[in-house]
PDB file of N, CA and C in Angstrom:
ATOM      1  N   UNK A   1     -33.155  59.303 156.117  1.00  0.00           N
ATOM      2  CA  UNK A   1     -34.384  58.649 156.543  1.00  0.00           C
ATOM      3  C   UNK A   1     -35.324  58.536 155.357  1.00  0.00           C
ATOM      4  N   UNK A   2     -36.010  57.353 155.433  1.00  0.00           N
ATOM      5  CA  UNK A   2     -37.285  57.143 154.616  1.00  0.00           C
ATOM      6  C   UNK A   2     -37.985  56.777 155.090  1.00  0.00           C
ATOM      7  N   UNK A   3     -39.521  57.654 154.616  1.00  0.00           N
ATOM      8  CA  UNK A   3     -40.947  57.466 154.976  1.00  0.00           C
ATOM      9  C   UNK A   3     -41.510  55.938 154.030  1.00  0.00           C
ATOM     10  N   UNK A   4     -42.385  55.607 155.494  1.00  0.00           N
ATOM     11  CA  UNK A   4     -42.622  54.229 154.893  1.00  0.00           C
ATOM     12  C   UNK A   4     -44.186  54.669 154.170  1.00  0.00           C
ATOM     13  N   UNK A   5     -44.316  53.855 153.225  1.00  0.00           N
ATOM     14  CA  UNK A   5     -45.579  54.539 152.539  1.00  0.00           C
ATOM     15  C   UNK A   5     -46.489  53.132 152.076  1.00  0.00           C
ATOM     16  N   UNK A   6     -47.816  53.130 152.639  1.00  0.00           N
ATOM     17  CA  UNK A   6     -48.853  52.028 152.758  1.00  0.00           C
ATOM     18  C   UNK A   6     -49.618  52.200 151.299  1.00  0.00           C
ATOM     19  N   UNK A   7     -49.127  51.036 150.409  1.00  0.00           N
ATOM     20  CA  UNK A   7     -50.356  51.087 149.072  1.00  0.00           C
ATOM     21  C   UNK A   7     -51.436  50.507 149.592  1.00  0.00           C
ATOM     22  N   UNK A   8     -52.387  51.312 148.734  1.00  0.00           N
ATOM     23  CA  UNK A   8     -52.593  52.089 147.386  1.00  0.00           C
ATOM     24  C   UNK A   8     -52.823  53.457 147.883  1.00  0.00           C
ATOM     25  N   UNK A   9     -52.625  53.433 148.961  1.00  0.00           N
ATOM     26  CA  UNK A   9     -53.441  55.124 149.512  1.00  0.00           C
ATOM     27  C   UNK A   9     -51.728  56.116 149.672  1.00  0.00           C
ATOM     28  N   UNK A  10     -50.481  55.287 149.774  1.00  0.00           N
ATOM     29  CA  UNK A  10     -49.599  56.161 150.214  1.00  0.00           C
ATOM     30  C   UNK A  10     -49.605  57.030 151.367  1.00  0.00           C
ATOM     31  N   UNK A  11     -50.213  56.491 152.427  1.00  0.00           N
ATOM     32  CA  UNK A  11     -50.297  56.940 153.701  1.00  0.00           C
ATOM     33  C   UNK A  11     -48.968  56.535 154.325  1.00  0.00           C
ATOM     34  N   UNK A  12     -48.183  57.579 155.012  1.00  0.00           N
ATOM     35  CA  UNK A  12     -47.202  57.695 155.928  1.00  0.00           C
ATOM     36  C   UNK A  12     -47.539  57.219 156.797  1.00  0.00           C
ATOM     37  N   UNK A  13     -47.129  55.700 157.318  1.00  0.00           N
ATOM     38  CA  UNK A  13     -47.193  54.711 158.712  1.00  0.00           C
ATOM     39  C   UNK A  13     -45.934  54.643 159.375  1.00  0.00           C
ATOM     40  N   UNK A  14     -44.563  55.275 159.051  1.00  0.00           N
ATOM     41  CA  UNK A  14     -43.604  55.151 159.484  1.00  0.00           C
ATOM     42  C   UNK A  14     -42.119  55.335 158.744  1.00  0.00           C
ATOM     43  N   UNK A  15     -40.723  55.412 159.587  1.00  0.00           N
ATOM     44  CA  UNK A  15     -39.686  56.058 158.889  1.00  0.00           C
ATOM     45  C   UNK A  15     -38.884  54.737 159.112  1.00  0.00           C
ATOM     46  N   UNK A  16     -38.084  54.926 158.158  1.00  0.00           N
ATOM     47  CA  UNK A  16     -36.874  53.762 158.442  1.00  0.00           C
ATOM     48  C   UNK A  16     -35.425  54.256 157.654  1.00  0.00           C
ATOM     49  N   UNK A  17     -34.162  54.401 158.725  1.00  0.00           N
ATOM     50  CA  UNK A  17     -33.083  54.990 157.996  1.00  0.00           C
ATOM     51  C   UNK A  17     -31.931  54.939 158.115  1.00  0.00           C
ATOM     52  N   UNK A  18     -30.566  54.860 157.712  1.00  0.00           N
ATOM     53  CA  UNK A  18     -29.452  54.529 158.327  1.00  0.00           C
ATOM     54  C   UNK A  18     -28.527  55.276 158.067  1.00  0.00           C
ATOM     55  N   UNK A  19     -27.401  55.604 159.066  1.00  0.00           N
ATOM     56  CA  UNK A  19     -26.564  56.760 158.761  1.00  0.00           C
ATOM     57  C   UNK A  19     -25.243  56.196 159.407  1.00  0.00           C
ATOM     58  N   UNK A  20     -24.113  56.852 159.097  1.00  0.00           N
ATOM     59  CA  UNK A  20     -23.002  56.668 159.606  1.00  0.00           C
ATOM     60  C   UNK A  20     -22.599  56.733 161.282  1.00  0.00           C
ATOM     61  N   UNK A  21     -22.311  55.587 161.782  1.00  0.00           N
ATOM     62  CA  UNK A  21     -21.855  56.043 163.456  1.00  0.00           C
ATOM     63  C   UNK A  21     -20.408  55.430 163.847  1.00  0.00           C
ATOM     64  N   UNK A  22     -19.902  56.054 164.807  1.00  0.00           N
ATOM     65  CA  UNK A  22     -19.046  55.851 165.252  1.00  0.00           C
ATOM     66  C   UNK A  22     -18.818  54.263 166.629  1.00  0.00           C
ATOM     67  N   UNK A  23     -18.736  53.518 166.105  1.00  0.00           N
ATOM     68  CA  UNK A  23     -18.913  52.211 167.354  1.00  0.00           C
ATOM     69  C   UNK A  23     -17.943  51.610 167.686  1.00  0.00           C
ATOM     70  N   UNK A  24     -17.304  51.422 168.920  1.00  0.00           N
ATOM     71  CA  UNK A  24     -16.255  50.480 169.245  1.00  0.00           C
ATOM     72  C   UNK A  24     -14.897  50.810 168.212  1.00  0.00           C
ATOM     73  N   UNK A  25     -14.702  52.286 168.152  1.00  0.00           N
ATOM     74  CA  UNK A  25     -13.417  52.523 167.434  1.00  0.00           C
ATOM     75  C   UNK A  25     -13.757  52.288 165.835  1.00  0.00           C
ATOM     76  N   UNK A  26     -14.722  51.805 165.124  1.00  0.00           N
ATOM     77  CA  UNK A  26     -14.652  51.973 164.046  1.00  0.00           C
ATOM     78  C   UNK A  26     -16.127  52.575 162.981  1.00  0.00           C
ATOM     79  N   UNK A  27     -15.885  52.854 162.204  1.00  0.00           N
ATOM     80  CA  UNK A  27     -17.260  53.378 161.267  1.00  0.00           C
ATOM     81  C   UNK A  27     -18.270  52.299 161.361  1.00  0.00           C
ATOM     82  N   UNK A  28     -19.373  52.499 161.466  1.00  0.00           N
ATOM     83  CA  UNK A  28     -20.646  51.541 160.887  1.00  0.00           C
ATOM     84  C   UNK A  28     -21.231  52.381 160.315  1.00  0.00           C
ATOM     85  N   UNK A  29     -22.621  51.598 159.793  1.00  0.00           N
ATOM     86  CA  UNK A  29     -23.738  51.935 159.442  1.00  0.00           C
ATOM     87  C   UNK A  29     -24.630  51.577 160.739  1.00  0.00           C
ATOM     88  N   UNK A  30     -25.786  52.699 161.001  1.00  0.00           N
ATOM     89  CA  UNK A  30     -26.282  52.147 161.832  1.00  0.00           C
ATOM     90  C   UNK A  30     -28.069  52.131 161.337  1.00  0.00           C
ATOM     91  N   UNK A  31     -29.009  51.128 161.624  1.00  0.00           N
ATOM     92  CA  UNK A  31     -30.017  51.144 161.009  1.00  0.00           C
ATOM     93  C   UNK A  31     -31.078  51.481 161.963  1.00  0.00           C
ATOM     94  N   UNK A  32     -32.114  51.949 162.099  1.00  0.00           N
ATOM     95  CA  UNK A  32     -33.198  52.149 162.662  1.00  0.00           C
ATOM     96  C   UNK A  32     -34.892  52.472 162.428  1.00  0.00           C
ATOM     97  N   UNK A  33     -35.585  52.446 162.737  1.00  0.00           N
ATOM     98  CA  UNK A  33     -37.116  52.028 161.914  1.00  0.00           C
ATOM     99  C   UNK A  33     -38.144  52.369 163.391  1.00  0.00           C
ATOM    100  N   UNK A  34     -39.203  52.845 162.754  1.00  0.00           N
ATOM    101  CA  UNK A  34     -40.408  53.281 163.672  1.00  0.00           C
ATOM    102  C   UNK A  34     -41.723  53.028 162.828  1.00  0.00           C
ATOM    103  N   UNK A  35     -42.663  52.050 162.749  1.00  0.00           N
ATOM    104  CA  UNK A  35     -43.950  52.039 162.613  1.00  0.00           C
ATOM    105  C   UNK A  35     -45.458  52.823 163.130  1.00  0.00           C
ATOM    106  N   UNK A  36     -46.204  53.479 163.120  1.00  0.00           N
ATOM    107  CA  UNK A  36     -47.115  54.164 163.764  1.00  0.00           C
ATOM    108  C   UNK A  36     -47.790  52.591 164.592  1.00  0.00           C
ATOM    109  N   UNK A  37     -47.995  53.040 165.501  1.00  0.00           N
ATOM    110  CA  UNK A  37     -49.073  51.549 166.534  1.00  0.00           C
ATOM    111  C   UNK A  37     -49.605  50.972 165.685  1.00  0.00           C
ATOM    112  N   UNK A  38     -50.602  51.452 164.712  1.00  0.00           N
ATOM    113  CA  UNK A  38     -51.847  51.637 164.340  1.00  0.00           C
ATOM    114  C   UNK A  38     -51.525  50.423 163.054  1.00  0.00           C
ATOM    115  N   UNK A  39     -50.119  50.827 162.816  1.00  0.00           N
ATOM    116  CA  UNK A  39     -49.841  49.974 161.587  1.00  0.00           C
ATOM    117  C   UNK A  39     -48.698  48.516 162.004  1.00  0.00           C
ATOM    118  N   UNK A  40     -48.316  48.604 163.239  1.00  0.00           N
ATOM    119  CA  UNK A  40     -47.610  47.529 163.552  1.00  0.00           C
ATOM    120  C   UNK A  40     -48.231  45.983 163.656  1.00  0.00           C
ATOM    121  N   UNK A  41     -47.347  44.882 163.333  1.00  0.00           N
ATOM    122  CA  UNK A  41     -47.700  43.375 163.583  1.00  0.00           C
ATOM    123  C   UNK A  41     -47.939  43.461 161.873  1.00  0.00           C
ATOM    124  N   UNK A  42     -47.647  43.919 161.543  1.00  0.00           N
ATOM    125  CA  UNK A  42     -48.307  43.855 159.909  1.00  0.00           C
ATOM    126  C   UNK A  42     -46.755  43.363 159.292  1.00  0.00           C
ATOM    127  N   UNK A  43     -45.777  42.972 159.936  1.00  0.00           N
ATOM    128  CA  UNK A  43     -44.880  43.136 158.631  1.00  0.00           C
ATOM    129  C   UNK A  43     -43.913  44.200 158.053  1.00  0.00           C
ATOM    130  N   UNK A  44     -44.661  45.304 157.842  1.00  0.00           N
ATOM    131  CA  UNK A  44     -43.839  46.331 157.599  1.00  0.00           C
ATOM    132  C   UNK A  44     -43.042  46.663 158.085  1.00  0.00           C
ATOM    133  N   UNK A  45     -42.563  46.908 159.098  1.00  0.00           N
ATOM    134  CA  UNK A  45     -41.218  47.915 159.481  1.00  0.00           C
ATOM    135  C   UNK A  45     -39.706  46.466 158.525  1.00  0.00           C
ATOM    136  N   UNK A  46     -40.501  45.066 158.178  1.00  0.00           N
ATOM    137  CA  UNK A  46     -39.149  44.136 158.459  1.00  0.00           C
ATOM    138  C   UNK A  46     -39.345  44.338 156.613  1.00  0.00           C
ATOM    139  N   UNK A  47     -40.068  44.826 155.834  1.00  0.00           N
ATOM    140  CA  UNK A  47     -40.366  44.735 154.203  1.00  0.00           C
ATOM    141  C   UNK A  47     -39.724  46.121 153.902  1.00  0.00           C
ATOM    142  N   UNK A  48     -39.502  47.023 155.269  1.00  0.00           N
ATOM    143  CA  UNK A  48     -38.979  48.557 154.726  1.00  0.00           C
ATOM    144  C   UNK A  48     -37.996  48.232 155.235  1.00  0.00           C
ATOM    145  N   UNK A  49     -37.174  47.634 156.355  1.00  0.00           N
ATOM    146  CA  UNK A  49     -35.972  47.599 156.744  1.00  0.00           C
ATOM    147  C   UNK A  49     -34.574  46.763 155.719  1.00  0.00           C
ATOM    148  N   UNK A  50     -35.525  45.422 155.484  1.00  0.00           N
ATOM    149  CA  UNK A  50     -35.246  45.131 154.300  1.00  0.00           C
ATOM    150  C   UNK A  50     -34.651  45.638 152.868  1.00  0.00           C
ATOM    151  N   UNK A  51     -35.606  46.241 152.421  1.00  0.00           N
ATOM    152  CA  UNK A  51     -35.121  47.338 151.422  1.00  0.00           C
ATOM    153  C   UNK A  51     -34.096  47.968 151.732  1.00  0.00           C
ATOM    154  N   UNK A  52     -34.455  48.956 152.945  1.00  0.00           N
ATOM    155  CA  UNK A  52     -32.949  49.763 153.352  1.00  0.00           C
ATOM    156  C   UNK A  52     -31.509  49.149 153.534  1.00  0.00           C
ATOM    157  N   UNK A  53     -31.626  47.764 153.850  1.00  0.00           N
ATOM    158  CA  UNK A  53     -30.188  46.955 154.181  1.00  0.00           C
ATOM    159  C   UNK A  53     -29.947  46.606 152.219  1.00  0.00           C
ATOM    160  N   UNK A  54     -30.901  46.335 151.724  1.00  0.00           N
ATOM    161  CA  UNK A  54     -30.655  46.161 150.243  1.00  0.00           C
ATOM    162  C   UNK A  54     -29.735  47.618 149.526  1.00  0.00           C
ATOM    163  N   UNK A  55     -30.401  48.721 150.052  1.00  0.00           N
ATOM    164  CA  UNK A  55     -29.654  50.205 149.576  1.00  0.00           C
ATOM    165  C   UNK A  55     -28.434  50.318 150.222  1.00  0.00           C
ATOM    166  N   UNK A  56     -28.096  49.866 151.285  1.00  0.00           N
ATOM    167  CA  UNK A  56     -26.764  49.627 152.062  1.00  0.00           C
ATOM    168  C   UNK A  56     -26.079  48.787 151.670  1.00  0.00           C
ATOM    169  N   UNK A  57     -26.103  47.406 151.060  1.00  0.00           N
ATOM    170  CA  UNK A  57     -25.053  46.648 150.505  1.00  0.00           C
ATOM    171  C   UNK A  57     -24.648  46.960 149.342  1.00  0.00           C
ATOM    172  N   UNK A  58     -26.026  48.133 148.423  1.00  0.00           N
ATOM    173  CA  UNK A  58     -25.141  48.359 147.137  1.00  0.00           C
ATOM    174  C   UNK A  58     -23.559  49.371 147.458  1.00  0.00           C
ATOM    175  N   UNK A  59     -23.840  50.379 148.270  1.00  0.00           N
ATOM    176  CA  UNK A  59     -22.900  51.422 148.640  1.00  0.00           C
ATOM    177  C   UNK A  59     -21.326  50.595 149.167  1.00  0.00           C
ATOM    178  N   UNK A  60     -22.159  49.550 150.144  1.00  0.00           N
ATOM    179  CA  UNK A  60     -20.858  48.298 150.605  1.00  0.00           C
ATOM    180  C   UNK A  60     -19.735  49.693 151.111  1.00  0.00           C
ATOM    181  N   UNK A  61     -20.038  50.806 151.700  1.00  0.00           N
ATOM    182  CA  UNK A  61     -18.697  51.392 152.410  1.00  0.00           C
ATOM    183  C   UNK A  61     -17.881  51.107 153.950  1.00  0.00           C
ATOM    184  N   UNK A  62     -18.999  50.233 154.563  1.00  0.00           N
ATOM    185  CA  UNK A  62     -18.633  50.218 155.596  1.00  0.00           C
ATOM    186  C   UNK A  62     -18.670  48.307 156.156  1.00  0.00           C
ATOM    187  N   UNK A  63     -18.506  47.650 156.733  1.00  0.00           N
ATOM    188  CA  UNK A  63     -18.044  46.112 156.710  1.00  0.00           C
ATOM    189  C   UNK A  63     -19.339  46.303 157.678  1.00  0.00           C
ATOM    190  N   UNK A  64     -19.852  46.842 158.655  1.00  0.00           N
ATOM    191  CA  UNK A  64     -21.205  45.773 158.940  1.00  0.00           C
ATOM    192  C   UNK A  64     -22.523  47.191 159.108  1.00  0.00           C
ATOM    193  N   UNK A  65     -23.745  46.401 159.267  1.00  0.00           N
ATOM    194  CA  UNK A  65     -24.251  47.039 159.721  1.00  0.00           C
ATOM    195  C   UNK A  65     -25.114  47.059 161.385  1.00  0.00           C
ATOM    196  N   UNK A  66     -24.885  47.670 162.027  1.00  0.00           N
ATOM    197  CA  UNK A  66     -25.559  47.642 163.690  1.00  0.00           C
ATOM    198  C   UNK A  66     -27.377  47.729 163.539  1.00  0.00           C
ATOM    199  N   UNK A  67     -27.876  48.036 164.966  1.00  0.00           N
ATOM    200  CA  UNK A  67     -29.094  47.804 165.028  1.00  0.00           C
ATOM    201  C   UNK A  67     -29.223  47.874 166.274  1.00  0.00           C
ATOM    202  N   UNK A  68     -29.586  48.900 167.101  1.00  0.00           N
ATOM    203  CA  UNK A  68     -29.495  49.309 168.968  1.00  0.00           C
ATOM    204  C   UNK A  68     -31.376  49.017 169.238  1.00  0.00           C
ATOM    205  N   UNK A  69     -31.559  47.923 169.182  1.00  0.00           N
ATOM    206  CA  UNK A  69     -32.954  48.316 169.866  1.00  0.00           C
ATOM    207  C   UNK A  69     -33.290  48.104 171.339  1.00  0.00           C
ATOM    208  N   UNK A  70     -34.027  48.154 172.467  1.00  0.00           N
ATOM    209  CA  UNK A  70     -34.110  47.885 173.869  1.00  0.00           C
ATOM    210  C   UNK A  70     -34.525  46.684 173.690  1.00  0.00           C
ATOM    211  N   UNK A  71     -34.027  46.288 174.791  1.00  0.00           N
ATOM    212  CA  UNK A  71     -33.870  45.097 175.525  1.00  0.00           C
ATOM    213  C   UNK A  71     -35.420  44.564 175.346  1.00  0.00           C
ATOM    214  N   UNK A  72     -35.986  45.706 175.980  1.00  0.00           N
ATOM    215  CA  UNK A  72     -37.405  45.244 176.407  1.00  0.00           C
ATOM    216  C   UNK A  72     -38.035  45.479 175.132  1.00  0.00           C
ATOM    217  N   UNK A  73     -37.757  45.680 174.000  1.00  0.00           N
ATOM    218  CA  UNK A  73     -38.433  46.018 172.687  1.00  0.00           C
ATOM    219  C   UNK A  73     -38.536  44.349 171.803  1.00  0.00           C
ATOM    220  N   UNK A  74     -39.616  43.513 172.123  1.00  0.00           N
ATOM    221  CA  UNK A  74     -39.467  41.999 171.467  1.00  0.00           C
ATOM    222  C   UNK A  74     -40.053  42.223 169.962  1.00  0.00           C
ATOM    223  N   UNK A  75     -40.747  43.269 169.597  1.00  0.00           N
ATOM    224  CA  UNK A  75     -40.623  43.297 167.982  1.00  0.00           C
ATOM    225  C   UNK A  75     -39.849  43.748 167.254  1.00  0.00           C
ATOM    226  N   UNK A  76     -38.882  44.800 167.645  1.00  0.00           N
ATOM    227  CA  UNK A  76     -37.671  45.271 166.801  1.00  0.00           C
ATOM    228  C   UNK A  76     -36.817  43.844 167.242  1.00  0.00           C
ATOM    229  N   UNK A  77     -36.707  43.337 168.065  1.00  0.00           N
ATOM    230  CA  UNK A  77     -35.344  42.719 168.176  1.00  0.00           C
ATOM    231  C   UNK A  77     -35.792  41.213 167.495  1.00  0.00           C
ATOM    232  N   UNK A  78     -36.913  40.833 167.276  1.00  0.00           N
ATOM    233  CA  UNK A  78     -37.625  39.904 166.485  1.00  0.00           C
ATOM    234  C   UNK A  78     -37.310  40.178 164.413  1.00  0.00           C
ATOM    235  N   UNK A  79     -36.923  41.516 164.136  1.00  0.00           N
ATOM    236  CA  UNK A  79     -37.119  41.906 162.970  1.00  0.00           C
ATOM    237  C   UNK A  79     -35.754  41.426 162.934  1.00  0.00           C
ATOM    238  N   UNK A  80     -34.313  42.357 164.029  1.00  0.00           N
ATOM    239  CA  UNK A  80     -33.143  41.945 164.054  1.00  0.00           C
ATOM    240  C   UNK A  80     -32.925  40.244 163.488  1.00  0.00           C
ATOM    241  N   UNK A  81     -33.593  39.361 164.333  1.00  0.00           N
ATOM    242  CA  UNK A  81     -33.164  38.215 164.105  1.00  0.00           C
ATOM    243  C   UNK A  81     -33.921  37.695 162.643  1.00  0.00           C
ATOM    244  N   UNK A  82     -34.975  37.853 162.127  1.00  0.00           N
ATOM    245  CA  UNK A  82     -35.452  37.237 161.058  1.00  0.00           C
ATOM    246  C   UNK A  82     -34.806  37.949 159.851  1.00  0.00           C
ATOM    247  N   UNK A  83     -34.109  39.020 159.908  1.00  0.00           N
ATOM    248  CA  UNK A  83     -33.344  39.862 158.887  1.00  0.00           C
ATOM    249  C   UNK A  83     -32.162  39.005 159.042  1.00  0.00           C
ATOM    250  N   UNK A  84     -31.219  38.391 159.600  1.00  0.00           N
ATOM    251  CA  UNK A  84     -30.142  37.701 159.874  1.00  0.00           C
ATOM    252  C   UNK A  84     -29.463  38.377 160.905  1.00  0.00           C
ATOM    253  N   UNK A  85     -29.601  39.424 161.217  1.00  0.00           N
ATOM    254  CA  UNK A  85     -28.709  40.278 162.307  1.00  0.00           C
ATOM    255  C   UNK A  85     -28.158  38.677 163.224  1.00  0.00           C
ATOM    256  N   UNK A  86     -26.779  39.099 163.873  1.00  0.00           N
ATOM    257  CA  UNK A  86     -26.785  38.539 164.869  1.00  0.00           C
ATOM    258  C   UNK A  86     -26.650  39.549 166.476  1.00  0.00           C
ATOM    259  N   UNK A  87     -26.693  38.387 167.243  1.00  0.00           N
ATOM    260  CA  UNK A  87     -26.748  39.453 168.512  1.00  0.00           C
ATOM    261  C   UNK A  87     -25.489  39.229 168.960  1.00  0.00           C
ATOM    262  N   UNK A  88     -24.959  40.288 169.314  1.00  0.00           N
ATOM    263  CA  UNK A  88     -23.977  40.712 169.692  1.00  0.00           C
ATOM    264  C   UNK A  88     -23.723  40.679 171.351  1.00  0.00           C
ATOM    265  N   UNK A  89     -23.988  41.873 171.667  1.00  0.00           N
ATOM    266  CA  UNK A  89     -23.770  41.317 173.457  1.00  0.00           C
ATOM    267  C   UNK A  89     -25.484  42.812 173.958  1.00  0.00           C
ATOM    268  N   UNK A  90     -25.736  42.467 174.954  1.00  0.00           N
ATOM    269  CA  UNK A  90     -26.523  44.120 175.183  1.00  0.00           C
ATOM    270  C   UNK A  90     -25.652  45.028 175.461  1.00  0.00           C
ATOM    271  N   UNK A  91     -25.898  46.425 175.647  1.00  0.00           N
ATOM    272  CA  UNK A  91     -25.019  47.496 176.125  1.00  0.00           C
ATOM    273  C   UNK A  91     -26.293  48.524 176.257  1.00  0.00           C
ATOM    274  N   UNK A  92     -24.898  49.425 176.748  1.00  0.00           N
ATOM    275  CA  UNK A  92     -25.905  50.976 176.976  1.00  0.00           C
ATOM    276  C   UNK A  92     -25.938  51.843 175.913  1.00  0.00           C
ATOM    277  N   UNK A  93     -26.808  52.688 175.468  1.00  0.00           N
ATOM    278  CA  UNK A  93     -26.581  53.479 173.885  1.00  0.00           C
ATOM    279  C   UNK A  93     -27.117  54.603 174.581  1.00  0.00           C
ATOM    280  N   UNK A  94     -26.586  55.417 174.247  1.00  0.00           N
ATOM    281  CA  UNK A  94     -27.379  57.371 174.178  1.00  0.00           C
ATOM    282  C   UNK A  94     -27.941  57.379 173.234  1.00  0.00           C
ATOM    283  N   UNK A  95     -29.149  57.392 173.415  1.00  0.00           N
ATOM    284  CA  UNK A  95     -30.329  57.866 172.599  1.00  0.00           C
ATOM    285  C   UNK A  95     -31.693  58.278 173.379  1.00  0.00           C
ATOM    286  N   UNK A  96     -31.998  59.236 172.921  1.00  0.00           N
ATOM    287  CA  UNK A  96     -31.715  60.792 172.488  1.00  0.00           C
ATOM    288  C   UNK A  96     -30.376  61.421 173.342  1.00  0.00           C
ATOM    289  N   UNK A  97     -29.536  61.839 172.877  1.00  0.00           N
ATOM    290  CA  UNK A  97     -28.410  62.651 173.180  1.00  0.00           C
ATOM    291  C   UNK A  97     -28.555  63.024 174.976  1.00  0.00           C
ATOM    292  N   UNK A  98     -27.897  62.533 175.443  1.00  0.00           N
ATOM    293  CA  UNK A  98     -28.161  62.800 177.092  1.00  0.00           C
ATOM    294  C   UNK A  98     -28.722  61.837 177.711  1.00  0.00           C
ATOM    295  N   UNK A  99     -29.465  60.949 176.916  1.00  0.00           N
ATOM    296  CA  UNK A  99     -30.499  59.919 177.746  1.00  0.00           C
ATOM    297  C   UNK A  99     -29.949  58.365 177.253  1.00  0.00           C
ATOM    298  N   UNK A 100     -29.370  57.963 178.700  1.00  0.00           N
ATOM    299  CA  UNK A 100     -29.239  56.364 177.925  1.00  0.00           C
ATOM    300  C   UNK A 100     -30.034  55.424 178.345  1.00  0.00           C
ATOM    301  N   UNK A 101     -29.801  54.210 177.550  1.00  0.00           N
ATOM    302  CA  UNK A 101     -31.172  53.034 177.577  1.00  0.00           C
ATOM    303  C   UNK A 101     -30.088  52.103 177.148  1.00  0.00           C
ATOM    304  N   UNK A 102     -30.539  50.825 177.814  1.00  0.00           N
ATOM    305  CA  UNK A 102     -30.073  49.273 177.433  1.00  0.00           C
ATOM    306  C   UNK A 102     -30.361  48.853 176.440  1.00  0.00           C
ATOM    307  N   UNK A 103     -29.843  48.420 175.461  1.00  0.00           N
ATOM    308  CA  UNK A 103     -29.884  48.143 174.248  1.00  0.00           C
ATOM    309  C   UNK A 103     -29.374  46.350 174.017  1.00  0.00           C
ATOM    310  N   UNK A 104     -29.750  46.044 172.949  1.00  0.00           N
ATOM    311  CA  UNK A 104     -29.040  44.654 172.570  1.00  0.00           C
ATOM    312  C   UNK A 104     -28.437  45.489 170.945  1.00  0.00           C
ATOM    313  N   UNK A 105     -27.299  44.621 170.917  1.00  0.00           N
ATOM    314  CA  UNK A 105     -26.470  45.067 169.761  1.00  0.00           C
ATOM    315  C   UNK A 105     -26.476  44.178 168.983  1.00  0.00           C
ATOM    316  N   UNK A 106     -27.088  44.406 167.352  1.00  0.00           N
ATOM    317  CA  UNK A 106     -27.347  43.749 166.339  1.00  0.00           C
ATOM    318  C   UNK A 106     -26.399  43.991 165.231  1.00  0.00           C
ATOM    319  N   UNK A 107     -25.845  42.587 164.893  1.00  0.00           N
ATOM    320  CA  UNK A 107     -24.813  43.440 163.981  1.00  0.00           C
ATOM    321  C   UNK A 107     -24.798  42.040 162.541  1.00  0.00           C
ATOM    322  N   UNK A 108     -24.937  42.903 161.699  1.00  0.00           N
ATOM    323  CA  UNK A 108     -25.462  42.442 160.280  1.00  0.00           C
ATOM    324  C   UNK A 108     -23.962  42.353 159.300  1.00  0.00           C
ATOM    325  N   UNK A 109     -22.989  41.724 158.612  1.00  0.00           N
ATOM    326  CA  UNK A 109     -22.714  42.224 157.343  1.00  0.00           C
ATOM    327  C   UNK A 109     -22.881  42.348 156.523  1.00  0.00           C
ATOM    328  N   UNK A 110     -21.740  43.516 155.801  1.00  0.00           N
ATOM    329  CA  UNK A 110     -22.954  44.208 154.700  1.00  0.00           C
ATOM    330  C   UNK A 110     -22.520  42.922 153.132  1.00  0.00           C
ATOM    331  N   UNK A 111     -23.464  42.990 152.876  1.00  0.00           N
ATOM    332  CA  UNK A 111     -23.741  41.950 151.578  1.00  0.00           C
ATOM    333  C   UNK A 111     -23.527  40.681 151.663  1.00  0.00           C
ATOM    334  N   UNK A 112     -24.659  40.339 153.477  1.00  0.00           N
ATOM    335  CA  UNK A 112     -25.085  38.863 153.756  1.00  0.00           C
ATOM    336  C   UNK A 112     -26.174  38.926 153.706  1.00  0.00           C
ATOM    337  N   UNK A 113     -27.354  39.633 153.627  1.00  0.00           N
ATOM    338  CA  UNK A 113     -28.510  39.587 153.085  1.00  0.00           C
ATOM    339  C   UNK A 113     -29.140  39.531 151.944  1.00  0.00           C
TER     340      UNK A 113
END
């Protein structure tokens, strides 16, 4: 994970990070991002997510990258599409461990951005 950091003050507004998962039988990368309220509509989470898919195509270990946000979530899944993600189909995801939620499945390859 990386803390997103607001110049010139370097104030912590949010994390954005991607790690290895297991999906549909094979490895991904999976990406994910959180803005504080306070700092959302600004842009940022899609200028830090950005970056992070840039640190992911140098590594290039895995052929795509995912992106689980809710259904009902129209600014993450707005970032999905202006990043190039495509949409995949919705599904159900466990997240947090025990708790599932409807998701749309975003799926990026790695070194098309």
């Amino acid at each position: 994970m990386f803390k997103i950091l607001l110049s010139p003050s370097l104030e912590v507004v949010g994390s954005v990070g991607y790690w290895v998962q297991s999906w549909q039988g094979e490895s991904i990368y999976e990406i994910g991002w959180s803005v504080l309220p306070a700092f959302q509509g600004r842009g940022i989470a899609t200028e830090a997510t950005a970056k992070t898919i840039a640190s992911i195509n140098a590594e290039q270990k895995y052929e795509f990258i995912h992106a689980f946000p809710k259904i009902i979530n129209p600014a993450s899944n707005a970032i999905c599409r202006k990043l190039g993600f495509t949409l995949v189909s919705e599904c159900d995801f466990e997240y947090p461990v025990g708790n599932t939620i409807r998701c749309n499945d975003w799926r990026l390859r790695v070194g098309e951005s």
